[in-house]
N, C-alpha and C. Protein backbone atom coordinates (compact mmCIF):
# COMPACT_ATOMS: atom_id res chain seq x y z
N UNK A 1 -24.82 24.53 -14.01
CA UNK A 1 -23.86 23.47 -14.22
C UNK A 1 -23.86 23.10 -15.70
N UNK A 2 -22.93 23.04 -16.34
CA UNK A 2 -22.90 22.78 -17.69
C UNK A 2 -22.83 21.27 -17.29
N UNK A 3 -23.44 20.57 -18.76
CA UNK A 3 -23.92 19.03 -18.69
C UNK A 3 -22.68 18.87 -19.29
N UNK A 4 -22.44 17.59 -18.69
CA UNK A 4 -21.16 16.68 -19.07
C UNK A 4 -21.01 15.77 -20.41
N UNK A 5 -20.06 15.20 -21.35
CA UNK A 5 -20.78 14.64 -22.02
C UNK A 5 -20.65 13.20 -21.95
N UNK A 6 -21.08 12.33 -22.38
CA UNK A 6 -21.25 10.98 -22.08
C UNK A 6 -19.63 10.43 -23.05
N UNK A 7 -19.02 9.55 -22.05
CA UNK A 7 -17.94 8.62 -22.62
C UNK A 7 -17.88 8.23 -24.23
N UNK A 8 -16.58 8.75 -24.75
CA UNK A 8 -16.53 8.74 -26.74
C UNK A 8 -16.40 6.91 -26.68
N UNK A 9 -16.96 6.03 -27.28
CA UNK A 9 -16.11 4.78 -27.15
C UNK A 9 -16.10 4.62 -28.71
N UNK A 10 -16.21 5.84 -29.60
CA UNK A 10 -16.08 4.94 -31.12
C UNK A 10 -14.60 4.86 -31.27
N UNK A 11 -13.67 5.65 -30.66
CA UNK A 11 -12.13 4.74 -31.12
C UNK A 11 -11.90 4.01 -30.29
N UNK A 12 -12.41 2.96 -29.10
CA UNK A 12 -12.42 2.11 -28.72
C UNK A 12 -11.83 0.86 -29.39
N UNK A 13 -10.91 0.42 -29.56
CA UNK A 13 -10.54 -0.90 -30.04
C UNK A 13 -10.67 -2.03 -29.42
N UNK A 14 -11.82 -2.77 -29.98
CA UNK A 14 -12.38 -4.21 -29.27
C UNK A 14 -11.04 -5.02 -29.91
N UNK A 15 -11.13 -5.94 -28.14
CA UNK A 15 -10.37 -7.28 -28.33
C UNK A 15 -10.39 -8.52 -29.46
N UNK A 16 -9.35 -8.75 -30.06
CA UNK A 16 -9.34 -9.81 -31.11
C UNK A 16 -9.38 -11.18 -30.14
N UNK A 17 -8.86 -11.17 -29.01
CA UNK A 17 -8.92 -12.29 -28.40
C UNK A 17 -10.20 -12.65 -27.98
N UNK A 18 -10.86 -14.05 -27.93
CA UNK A 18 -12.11 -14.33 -27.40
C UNK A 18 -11.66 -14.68 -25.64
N UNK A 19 -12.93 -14.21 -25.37
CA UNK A 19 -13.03 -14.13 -23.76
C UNK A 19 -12.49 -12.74 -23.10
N UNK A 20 -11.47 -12.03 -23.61
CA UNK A 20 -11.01 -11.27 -22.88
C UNK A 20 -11.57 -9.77 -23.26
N UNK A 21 -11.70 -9.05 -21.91
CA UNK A 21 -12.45 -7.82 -22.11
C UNK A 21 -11.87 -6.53 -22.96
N UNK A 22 -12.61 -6.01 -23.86
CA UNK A 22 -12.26 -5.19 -24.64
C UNK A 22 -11.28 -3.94 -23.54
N UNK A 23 -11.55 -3.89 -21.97
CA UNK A 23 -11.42 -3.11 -21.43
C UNK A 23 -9.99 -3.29 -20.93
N UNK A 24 -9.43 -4.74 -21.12
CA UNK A 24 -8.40 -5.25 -20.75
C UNK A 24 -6.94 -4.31 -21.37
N UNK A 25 -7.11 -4.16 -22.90
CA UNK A 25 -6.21 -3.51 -23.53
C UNK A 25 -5.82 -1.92 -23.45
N UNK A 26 -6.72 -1.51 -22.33
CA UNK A 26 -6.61 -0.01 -22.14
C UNK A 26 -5.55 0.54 -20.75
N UNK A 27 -5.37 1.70 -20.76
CA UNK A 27 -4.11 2.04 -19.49
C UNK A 27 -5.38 2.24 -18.24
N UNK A 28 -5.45 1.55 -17.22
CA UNK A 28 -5.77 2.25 -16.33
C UNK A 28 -5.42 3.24 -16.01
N UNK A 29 -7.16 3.61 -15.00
CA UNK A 29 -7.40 4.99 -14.80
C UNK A 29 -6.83 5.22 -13.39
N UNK A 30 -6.16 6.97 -13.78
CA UNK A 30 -5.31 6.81 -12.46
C UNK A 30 -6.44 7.68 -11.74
N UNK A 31 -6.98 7.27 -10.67
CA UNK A 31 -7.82 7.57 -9.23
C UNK A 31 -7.33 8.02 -8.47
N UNK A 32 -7.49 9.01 -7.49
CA UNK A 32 -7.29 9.54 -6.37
C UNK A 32 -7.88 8.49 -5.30
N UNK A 33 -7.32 8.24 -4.08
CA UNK A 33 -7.75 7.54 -3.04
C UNK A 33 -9.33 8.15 -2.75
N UNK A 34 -9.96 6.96 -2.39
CA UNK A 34 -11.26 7.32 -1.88
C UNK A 34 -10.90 8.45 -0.60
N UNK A 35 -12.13 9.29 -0.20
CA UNK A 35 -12.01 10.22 0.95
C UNK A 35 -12.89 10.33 2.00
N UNK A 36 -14.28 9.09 1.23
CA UNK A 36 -15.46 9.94 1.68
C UNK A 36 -16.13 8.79 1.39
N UNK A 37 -17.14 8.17 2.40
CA UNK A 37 -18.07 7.18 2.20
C UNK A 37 -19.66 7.55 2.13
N UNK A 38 -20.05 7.00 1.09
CA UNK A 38 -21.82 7.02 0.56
C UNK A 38 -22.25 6.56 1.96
N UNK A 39 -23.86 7.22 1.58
CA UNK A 39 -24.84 6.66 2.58
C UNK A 39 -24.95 4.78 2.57
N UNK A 40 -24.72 4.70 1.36
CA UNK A 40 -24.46 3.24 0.71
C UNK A 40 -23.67 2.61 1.74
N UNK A 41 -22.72 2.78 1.93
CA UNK A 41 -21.14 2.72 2.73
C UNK A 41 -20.32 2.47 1.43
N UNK A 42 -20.63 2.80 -0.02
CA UNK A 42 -19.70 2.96 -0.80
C UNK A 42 -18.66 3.86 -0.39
N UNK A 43 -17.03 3.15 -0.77
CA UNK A 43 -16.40 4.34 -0.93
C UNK A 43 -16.18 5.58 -2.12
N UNK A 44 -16.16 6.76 -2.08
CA UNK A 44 -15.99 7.53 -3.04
C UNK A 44 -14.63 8.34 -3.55
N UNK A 45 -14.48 7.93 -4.49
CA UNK A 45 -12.92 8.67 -5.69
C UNK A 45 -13.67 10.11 -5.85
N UNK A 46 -12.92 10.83 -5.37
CA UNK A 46 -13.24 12.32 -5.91
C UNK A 46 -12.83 12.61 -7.35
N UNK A 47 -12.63 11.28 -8.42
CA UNK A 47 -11.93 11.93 -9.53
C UNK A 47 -13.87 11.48 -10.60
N UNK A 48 -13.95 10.49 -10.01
CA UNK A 48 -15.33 9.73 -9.71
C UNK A 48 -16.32 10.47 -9.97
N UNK A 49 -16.67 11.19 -8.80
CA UNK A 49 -17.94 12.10 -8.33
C UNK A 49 -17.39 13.30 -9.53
N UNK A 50 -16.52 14.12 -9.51
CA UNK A 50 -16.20 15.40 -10.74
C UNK A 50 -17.05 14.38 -12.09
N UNK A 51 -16.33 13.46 -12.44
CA UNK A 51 -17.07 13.43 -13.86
C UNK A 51 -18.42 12.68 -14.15
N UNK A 52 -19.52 12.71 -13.06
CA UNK A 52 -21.04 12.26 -12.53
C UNK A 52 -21.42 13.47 -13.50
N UNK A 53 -22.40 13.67 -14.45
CA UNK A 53 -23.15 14.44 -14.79
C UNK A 53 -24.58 14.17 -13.87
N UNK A 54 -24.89 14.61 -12.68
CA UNK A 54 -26.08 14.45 -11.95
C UNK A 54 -27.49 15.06 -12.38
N UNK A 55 -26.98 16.11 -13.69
CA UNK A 55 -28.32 16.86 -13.82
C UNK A 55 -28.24 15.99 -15.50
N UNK A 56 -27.99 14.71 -15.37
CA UNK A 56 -28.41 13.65 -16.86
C UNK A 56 -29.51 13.15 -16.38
N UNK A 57 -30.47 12.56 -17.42
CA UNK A 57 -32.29 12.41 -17.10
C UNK A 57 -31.53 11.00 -15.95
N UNK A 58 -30.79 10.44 -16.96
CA UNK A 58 -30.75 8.50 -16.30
C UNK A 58 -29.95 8.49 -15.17
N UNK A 59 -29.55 9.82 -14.14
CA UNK A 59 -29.87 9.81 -12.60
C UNK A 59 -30.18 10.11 -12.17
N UNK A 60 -30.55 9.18 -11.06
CA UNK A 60 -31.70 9.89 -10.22
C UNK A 60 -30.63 10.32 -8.82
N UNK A 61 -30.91 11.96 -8.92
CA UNK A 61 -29.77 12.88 -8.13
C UNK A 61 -30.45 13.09 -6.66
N UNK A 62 -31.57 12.36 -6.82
CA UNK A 62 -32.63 12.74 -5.41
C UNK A 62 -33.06 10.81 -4.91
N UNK A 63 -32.26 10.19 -5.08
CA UNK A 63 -32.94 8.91 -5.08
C UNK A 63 -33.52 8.78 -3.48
N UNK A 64 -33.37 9.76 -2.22
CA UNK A 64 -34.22 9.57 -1.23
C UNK A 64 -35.07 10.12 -0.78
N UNK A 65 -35.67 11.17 -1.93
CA UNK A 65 -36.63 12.30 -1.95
C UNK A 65 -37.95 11.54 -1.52
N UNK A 66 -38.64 12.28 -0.37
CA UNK A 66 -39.85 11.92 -0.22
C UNK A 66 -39.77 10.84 1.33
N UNK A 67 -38.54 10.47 1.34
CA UNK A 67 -38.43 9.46 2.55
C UNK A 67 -38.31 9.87 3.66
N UNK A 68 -39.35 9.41 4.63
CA UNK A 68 -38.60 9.56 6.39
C UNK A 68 -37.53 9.40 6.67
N UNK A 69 -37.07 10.46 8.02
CA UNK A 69 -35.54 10.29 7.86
C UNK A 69 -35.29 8.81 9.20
N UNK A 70 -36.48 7.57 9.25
CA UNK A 70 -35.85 6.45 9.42
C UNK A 70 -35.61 5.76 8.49
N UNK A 71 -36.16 6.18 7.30
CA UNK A 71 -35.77 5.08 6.24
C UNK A 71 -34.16 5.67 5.31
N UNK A 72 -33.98 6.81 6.00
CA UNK A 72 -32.63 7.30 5.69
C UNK A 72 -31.55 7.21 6.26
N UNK A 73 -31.78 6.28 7.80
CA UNK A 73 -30.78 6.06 9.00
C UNK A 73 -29.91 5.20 8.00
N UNK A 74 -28.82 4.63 8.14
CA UNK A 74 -28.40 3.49 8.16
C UNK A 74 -27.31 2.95 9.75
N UNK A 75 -28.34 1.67 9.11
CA UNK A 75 -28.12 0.61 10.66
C UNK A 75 -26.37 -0.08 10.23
N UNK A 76 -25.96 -0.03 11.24
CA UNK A 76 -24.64 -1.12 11.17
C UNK A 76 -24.81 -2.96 12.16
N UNK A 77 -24.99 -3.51 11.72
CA UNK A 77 -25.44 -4.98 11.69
C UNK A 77 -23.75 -4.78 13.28
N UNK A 78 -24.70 -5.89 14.03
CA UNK A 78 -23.53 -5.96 15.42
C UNK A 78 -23.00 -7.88 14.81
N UNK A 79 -22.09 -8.12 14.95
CA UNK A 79 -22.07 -9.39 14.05
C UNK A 79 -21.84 -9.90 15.46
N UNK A 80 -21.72 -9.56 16.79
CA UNK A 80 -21.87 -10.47 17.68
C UNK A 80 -23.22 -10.97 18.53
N UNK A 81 -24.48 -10.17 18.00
CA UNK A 81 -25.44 -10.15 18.07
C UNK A 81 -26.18 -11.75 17.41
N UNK A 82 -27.26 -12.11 18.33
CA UNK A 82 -28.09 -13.24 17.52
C UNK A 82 -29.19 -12.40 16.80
N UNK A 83 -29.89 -12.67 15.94
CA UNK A 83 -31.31 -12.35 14.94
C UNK A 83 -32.13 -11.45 16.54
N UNK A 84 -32.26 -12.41 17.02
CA UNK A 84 -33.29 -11.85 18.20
C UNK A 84 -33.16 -10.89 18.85
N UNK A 85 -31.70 -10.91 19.33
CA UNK A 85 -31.17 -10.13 20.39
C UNK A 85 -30.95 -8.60 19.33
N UNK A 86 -30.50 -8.74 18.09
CA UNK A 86 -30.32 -7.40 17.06
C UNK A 86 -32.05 -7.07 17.06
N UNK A 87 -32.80 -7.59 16.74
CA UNK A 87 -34.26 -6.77 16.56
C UNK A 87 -34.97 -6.46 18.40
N UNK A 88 -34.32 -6.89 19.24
CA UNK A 88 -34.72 -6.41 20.57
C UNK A 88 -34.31 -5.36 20.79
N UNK A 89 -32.96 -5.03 20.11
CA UNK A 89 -31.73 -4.34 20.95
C UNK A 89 -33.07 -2.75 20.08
N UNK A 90 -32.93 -2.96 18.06
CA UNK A 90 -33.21 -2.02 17.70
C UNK A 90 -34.82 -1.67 18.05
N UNK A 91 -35.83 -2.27 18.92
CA UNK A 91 -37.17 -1.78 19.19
C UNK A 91 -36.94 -1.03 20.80
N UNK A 92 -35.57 -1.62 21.36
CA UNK A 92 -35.64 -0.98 22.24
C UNK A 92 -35.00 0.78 22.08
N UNK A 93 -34.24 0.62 21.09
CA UNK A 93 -33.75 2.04 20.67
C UNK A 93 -34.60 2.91 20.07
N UNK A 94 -35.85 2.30 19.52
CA UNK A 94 -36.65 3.23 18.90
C UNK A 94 -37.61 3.89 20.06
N UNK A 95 -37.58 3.25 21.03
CA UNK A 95 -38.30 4.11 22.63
C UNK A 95 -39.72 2.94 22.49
């Protein structure tokens, strides 16, 4: 995989106005609809994930390396559930 390179911001033109974000004066970025949801339950832009350099030191491309795969489940919260009745329901699912 060739490494990506990190965002140019020296022709960046910061805002003369106070308070408002330097980021304000730029064209938004046109995105493709999300397609695909993270373990996170983030949603994901495939225009997004293409420009991730994953093999850069400052990510971590393995962030669940080493973990049981219960600490890799993810739970969905029952919102009609009380506190009690959600931790009964999940000790009874674990056998």
């Amino acid at each position: 995989m060739t490494a990506k390179k990190s965002v140019d911001t020296t022709n960046v033109k910061l805002s003369d106005v106070p308070g408002v974000a330097d980021t304000k004066l730029m064209q938004p970025d046109d995105l493709a609809p999300a397609t695909e949801v993270a373990a996170s339950g983030a949603m994901i832009e495939p225009t997004i994930v293409e420009r991730i350099d994953t093999s850069h030191p400052a990510v971590d491309n393995e962030p669940r390396k080493g973990q049981p795969v219960i600490a890799n489940r993810i739970d969905f919260n029952d919102p009609g559930l009380d506190a009690a009745d959600a931790v009964a329901e999940n000790l009874k699912a674990q056998g």
